[in-house]
C-alpha atoms as a PDB file:
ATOM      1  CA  UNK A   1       0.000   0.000   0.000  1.00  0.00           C
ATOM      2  CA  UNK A   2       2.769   2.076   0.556  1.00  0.00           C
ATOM      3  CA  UNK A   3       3.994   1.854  -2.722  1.00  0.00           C
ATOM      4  CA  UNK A   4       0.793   2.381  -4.053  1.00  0.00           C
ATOM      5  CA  UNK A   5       0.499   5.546  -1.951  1.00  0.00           C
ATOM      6  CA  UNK A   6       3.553   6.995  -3.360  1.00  0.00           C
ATOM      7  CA  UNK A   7       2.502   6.290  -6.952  1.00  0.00           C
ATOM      8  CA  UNK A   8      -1.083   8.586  -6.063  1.00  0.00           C
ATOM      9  CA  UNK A   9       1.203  11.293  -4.456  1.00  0.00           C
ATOM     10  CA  UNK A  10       3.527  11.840  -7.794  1.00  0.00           C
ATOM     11  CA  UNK A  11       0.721  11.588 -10.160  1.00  0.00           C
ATOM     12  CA  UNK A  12      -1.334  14.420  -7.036  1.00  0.00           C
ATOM     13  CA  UNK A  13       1.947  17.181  -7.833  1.00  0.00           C
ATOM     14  CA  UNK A  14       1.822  16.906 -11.458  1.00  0.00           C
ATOM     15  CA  UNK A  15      -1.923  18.382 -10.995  1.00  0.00           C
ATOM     16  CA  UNK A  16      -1.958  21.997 -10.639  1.00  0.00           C
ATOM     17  CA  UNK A  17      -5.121  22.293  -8.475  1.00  0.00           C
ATOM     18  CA  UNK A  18      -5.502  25.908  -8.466  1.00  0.00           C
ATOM     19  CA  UNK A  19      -6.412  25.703 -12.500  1.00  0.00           C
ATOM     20  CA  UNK A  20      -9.069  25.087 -14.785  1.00  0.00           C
ATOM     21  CA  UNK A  21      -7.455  23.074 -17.871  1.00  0.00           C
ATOM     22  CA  UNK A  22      -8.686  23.217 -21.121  1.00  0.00           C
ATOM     23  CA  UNK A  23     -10.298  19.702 -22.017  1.00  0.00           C
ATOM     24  CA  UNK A  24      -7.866  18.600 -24.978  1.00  0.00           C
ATOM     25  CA  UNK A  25      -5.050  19.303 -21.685  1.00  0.00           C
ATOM     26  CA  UNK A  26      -6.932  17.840 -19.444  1.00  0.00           C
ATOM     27  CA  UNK A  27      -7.548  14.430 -21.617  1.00  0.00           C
ATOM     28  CA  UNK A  28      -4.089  14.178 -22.323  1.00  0.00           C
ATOM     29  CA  UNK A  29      -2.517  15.086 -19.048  1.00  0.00           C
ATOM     30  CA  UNK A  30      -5.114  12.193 -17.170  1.00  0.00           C
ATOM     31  CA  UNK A  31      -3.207   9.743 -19.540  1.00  0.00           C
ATOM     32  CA  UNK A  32       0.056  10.653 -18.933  1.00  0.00           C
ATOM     33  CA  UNK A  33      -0.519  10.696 -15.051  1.00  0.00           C
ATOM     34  CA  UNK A  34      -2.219   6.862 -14.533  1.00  0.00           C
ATOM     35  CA  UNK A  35      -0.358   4.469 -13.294  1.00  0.00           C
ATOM     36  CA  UNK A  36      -2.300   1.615 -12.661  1.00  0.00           C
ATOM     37  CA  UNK A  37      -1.526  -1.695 -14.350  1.00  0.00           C
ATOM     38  CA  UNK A  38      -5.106  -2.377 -15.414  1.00  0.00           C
ATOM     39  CA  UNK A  39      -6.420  -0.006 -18.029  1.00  0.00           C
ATOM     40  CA  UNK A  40      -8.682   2.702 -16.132  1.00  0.00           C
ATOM     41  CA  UNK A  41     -11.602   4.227 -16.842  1.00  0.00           C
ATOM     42  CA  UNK A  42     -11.455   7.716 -17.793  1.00  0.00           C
ATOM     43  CA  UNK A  43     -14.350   9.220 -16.283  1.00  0.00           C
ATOM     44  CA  UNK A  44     -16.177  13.140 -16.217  1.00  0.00           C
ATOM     45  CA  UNK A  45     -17.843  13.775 -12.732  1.00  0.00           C
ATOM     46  CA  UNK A  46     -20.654  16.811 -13.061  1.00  0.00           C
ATOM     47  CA  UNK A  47     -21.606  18.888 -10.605  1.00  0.00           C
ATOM     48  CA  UNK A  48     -24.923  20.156 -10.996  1.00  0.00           C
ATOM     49  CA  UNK A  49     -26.874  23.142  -9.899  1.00  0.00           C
ATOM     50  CA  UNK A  50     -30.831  21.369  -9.391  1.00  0.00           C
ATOM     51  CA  UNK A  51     -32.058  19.709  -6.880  1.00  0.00           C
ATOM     52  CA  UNK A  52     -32.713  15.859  -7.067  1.00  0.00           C
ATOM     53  CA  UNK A  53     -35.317  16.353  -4.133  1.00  0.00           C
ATOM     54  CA  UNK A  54     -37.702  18.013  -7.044  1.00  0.00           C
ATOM     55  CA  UNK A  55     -39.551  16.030  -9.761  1.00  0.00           C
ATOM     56  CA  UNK A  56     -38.853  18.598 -12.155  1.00  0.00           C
ATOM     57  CA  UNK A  57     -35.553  18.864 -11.468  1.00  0.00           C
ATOM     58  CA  UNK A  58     -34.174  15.364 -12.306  1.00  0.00           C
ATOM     59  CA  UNK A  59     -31.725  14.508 -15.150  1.00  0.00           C
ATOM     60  CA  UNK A  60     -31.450  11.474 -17.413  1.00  0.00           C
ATOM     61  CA  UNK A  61     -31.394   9.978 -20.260  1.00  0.00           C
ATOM     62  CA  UNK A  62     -29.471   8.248 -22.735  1.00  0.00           C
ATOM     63  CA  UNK A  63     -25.832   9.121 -24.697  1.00  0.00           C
ATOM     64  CA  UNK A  64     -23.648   7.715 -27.156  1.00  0.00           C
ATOM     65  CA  UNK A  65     -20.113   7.691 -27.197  1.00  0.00           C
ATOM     66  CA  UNK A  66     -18.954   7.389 -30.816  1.00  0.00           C
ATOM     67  CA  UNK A  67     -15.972   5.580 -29.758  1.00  0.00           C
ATOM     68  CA  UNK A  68     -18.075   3.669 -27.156  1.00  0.00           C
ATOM     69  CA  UNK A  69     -16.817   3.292 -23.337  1.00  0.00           C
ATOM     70  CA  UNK A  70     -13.685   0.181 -23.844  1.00  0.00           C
ATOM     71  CA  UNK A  71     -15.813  -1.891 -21.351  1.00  0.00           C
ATOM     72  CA  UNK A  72     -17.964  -4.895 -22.095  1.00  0.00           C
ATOM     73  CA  UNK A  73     -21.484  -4.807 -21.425  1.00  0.00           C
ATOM     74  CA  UNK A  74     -23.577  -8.018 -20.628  1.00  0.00           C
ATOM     75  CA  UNK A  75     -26.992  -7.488 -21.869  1.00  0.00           C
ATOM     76  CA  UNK A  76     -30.077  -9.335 -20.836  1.00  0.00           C
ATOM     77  CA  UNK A  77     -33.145  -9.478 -22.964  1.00  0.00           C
ATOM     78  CA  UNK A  78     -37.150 -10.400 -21.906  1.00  0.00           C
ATOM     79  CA  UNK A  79     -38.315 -11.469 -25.280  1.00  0.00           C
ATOM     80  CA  UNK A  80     -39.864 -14.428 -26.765  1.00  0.00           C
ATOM     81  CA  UNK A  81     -40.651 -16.035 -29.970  1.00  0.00           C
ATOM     82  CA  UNK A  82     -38.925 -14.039 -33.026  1.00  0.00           C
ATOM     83  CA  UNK A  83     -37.840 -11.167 -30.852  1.00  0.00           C
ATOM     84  CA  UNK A  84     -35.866 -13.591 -28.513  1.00  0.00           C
ATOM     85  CA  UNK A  85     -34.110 -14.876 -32.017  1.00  0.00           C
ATOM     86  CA  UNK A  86     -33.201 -11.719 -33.513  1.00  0.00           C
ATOM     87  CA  UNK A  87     -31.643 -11.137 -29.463  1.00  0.00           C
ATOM     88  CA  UNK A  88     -29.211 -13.671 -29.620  1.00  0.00           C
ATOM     89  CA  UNK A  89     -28.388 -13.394 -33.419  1.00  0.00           C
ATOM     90  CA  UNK A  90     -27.784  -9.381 -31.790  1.00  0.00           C
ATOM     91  CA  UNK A  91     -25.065 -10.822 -29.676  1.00  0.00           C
ATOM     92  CA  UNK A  92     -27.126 -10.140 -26.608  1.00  0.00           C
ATOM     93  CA  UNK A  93     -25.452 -12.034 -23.392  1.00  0.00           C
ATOM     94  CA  UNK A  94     -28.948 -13.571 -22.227  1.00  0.00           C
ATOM     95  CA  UNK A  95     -32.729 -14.098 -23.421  1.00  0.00           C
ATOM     96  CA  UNK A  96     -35.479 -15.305 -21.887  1.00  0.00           C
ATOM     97  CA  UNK A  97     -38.568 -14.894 -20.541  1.00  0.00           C
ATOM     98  CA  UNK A  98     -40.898 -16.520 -17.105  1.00  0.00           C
ATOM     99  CA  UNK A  99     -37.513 -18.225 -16.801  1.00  0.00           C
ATOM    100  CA  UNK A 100     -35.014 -16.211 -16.908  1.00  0.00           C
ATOM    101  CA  UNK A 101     -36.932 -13.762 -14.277  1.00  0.00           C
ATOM    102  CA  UNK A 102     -37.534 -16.525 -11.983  1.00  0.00           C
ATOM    103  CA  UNK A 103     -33.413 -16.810 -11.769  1.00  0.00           C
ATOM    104  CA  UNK A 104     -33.008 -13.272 -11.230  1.00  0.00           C
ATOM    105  CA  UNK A 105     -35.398 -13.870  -7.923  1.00  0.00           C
ATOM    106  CA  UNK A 106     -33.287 -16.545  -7.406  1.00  0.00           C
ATOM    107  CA  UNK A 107     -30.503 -13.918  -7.374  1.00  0.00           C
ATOM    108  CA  UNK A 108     -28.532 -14.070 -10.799  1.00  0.00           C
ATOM    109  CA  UNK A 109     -27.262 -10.591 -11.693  1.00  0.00           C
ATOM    110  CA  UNK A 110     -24.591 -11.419 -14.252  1.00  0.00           C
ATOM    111  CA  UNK A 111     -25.505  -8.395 -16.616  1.00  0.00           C
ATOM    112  CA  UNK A 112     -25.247  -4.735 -16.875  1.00  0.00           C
ATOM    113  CA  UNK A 113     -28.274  -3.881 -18.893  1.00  0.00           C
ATOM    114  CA  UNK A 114     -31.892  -5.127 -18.888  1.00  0.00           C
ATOM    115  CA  UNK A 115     -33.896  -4.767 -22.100  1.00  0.00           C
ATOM    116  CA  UNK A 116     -37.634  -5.497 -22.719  1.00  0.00           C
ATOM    117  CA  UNK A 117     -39.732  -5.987 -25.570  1.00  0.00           C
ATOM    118  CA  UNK A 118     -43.003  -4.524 -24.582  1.00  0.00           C
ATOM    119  CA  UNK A 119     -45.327  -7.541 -23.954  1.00  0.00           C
ATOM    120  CA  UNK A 120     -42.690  -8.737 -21.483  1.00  0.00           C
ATOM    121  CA  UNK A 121     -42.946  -6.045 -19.126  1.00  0.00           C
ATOM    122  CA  UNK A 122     -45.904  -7.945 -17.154  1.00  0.00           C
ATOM    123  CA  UNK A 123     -43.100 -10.396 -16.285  1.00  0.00           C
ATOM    124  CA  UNK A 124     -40.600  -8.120 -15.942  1.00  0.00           C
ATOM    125  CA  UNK A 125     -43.059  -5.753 -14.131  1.00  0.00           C
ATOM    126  CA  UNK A 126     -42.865  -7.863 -11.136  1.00  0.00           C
ATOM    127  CA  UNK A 127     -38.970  -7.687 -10.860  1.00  0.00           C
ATOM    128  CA  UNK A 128     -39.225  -4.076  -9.684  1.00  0.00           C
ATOM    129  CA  UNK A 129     -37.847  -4.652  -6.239  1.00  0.00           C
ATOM    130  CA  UNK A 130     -34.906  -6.259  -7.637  1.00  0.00           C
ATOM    131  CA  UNK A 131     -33.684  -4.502 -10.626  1.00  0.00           C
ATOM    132  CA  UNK A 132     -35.051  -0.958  -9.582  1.00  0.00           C
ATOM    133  CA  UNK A 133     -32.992  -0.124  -6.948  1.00  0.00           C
ATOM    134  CA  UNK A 134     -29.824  -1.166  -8.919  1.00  0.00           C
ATOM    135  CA  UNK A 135     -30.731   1.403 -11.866  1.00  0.00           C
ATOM    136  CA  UNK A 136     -31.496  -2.137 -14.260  1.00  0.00           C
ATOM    137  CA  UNK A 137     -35.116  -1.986 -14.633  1.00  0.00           C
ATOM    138  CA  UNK A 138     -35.949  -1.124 -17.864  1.00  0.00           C
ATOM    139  CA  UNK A 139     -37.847   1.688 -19.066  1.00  0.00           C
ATOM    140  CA  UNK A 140     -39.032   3.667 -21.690  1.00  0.00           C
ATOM    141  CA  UNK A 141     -37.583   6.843 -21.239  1.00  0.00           C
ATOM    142  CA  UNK A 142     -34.077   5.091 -20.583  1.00  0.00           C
ATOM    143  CA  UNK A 143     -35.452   3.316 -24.355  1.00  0.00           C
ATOM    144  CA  UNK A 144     -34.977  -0.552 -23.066  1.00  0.00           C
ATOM    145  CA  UNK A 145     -38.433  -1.067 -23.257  1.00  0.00           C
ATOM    146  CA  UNK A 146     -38.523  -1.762 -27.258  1.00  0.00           C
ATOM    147  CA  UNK A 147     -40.993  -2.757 -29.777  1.00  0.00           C
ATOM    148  CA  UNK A 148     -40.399  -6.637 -30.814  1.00  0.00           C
ATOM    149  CA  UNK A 149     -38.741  -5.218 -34.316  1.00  0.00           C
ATOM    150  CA  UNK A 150     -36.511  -2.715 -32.563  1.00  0.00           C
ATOM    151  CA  UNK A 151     -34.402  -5.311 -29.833  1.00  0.00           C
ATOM    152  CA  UNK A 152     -31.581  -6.128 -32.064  1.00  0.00           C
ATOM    153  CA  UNK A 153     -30.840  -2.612 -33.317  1.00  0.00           C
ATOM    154  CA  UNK A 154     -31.133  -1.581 -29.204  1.00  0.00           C
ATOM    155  CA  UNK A 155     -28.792  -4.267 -28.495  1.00  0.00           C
ATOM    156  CA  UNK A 156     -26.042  -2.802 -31.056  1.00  0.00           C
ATOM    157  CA  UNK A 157     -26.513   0.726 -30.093  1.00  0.00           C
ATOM    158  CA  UNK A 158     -25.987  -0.428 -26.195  1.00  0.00           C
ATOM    159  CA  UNK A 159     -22.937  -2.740 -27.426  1.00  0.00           C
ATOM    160  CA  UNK A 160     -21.319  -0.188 -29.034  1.00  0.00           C
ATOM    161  CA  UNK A 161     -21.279   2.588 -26.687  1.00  0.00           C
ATOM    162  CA  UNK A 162     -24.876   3.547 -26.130  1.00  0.00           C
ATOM    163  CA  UNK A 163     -25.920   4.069 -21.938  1.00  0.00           C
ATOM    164  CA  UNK A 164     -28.088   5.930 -19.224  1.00  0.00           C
ATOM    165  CA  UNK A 165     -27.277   8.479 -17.274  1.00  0.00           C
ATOM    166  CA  UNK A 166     -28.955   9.571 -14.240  1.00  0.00           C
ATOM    167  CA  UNK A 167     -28.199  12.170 -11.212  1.00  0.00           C
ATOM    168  CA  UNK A 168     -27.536  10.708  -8.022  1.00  0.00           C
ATOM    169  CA  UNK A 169     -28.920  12.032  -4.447  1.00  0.00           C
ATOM    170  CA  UNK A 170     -26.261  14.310  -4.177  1.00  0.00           C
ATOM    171  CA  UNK A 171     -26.774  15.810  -7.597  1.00  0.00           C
ATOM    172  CA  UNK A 172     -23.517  14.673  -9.366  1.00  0.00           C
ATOM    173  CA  UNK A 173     -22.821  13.002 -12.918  1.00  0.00           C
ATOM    174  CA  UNK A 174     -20.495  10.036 -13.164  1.00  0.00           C
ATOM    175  CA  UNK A 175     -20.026   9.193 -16.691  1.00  0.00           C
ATOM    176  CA  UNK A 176     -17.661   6.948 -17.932  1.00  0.00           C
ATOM    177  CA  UNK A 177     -15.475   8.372 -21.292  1.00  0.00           C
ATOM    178  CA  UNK A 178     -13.662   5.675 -22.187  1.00  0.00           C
ATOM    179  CA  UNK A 179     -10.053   3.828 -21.050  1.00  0.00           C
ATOM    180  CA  UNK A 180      -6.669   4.903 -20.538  1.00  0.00           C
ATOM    181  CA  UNK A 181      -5.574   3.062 -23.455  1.00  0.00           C
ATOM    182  CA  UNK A 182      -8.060   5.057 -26.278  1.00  0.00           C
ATOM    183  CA  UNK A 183      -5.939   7.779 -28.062  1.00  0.00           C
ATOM    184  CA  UNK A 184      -6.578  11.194 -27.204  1.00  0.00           C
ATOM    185  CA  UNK A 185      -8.596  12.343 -29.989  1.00  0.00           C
ATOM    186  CA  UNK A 186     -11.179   9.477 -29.032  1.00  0.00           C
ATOM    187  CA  UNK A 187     -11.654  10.543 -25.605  1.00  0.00           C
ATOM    188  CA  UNK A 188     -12.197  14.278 -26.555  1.00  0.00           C
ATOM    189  CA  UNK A 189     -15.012  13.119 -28.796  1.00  0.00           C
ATOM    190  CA  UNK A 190     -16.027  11.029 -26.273  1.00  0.00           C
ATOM    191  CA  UNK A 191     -16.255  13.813 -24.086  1.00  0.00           C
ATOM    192  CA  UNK A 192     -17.886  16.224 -26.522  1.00  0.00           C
ATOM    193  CA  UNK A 193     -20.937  13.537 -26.546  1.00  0.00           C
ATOM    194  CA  UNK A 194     -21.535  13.256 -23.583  1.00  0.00           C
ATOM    195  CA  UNK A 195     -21.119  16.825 -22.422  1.00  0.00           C
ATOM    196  CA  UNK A 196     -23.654  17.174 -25.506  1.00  0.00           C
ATOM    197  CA  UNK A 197     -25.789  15.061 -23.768  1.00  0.00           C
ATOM    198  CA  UNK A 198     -26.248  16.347 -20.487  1.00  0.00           C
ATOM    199  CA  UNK A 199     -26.578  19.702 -21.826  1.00  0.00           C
ATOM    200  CA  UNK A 200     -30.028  18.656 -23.704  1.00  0.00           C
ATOM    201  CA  UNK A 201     -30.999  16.548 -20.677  1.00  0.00           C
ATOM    202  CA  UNK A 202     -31.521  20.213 -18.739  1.00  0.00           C
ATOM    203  CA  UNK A 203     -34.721  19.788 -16.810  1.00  0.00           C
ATOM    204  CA  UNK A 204     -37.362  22.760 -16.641  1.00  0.00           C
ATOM    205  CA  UNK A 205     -37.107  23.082 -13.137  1.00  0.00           C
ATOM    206  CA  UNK A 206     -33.594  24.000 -13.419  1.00  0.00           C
ATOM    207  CA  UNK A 207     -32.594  27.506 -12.310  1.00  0.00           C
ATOM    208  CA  UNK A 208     -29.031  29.324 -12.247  1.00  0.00           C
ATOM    209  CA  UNK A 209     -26.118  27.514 -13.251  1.00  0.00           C
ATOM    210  CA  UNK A 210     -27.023  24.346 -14.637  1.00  0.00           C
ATOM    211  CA  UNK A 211     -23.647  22.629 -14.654  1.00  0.00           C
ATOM    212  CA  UNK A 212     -21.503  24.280 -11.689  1.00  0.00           C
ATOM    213  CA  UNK A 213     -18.509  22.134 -12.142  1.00  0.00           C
ATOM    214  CA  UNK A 214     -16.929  19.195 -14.230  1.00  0.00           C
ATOM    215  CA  UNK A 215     -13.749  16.995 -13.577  1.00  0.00           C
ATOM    216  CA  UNK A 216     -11.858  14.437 -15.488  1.00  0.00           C
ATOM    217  CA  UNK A 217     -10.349  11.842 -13.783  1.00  0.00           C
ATOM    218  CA  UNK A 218      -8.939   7.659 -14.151  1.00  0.00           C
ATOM    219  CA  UNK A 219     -10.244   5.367 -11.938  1.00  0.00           C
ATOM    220  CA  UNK A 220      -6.736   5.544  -9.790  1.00  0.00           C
ATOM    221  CA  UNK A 221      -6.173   8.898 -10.726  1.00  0.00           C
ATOM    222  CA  UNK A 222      -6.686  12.324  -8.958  1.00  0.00           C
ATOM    223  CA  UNK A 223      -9.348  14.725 -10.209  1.00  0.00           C
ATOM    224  CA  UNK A 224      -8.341  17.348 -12.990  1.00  0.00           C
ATOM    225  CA  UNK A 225     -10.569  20.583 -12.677  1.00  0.00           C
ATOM    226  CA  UNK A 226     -11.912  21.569 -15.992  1.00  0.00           C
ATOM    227  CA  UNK A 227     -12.447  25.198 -17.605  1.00  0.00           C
ATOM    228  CA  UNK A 228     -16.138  25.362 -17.710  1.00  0.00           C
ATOM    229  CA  UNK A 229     -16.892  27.771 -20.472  1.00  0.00           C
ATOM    230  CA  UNK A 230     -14.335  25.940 -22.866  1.00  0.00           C
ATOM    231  CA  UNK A 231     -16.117  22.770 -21.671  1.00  0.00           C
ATOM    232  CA  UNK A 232     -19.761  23.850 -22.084  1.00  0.00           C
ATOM    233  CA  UNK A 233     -18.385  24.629 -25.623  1.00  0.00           C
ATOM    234  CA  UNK A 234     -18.248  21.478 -27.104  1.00  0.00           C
ATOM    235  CA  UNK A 235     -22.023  20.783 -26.953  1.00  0.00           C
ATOM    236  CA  UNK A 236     -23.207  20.457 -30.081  1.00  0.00           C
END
């Protein structure tokens, strides 16, 4: 741990915490800095300026990174019948249907991403105290509840880089960018999505500042402060 400690310290001083860096900077100094031996996770953390308390004051909804995120994503499908076929031939991870949610109540969870044609959701309905508090029920708005014609083309899009956002209680953004090992020209883009994004999710209710803050930082990495106006620029 020690060794690990001094590792976080050196890649802390090469950090200037008292500036905002441009995000092209930014990208390239977070790669330069991680040391892990696994490739990280680049992430962006938002802070926002609304209040998760308020109904009209929630954000989410879905991005897609154009280079997608470097991870894999295990996708499981309710379908039957033609839909379920077109799922697999989709590459999706599981299908099924009464089945497959009776071993979810039996407590499998090997997936990241729940996906529902829409006469499945009176099974799936019933799974709501198990997949809704871990974020994996699926719904429309999040658009995993599909029509039977649509679940392969969802199960691409999610494949390739496609995924939810939501704000958390304490009215942050974690969104993953990519990994360590994507060239810097990928992870701007990357970034310029999702930024994108989040600036179209703003919610009525939203007053002031919308996005107060944003940092970039690798899973093992300390947090880089970014400039916010040169940020906010790369929305679409």
């Amino acid at each position: 741990m020690a060794h690990m400690g001094k590792k976080t310290a050196a890649a802390a001083v090469k950090v200037d915490r008292g500036r905002a860096y441009q995000p092209v900077e930014a990208v390239a100094l977070a790669k330069e800095i991680a040391f892990a031996k696994f490739d990280e996770t680049v992430e962006l953390h938002l802070r926002l300026g609304v209040d998760p308390r308020h109904a009209d004051q929630q954000v989410r909804g879905v991005m897609t990174l154009p280079h997608g995120t470097g991870r894999e994503v295990r996708v499981l499908v309710f379908a039957e019948g033609e839909a379920a076929r077109a799922a697999e031939e989709a590459g999706a991870d599981h299908v099924g249907g009464e089945e497959m949610a009776e071993r979810i109540r039996g407590g499998f969870m090997d997936f990241d991403t729940v996906i529902a044609t829409q006469p499945m959701m009176r099974v799936v309905g019933r799974l709501g105290p198990v997949l809704g508090p871990r974020g994996l029920m699926p719904s429309p708005k999040a658009g995993t509840v599909v029509n039977d014609q649509d679940v392969a083309q969802v199960i691409k899009e999610i494949k390739g880089g496609r995924m939810e956002f939501r704000l958390d209680k304490t009215a942050n953004l974690h969104i993953p960018i990519g990994k360590k090992s994507f060239v810097e020209q990928s992870l701007v883009e990357n970034m310029a999505a999702a930024v994108d994004a989040i600036v179209r999710a703003k919610p009525t209710g939203a007053k002031g500042n919308y996005i107060q803050s944003v940092t970039l930082a690798t899973t093992m990495g300390p947090g880089i402060k970014l400039d916010l106006p040169a940020t906010l620029a790369m929305a679409h």
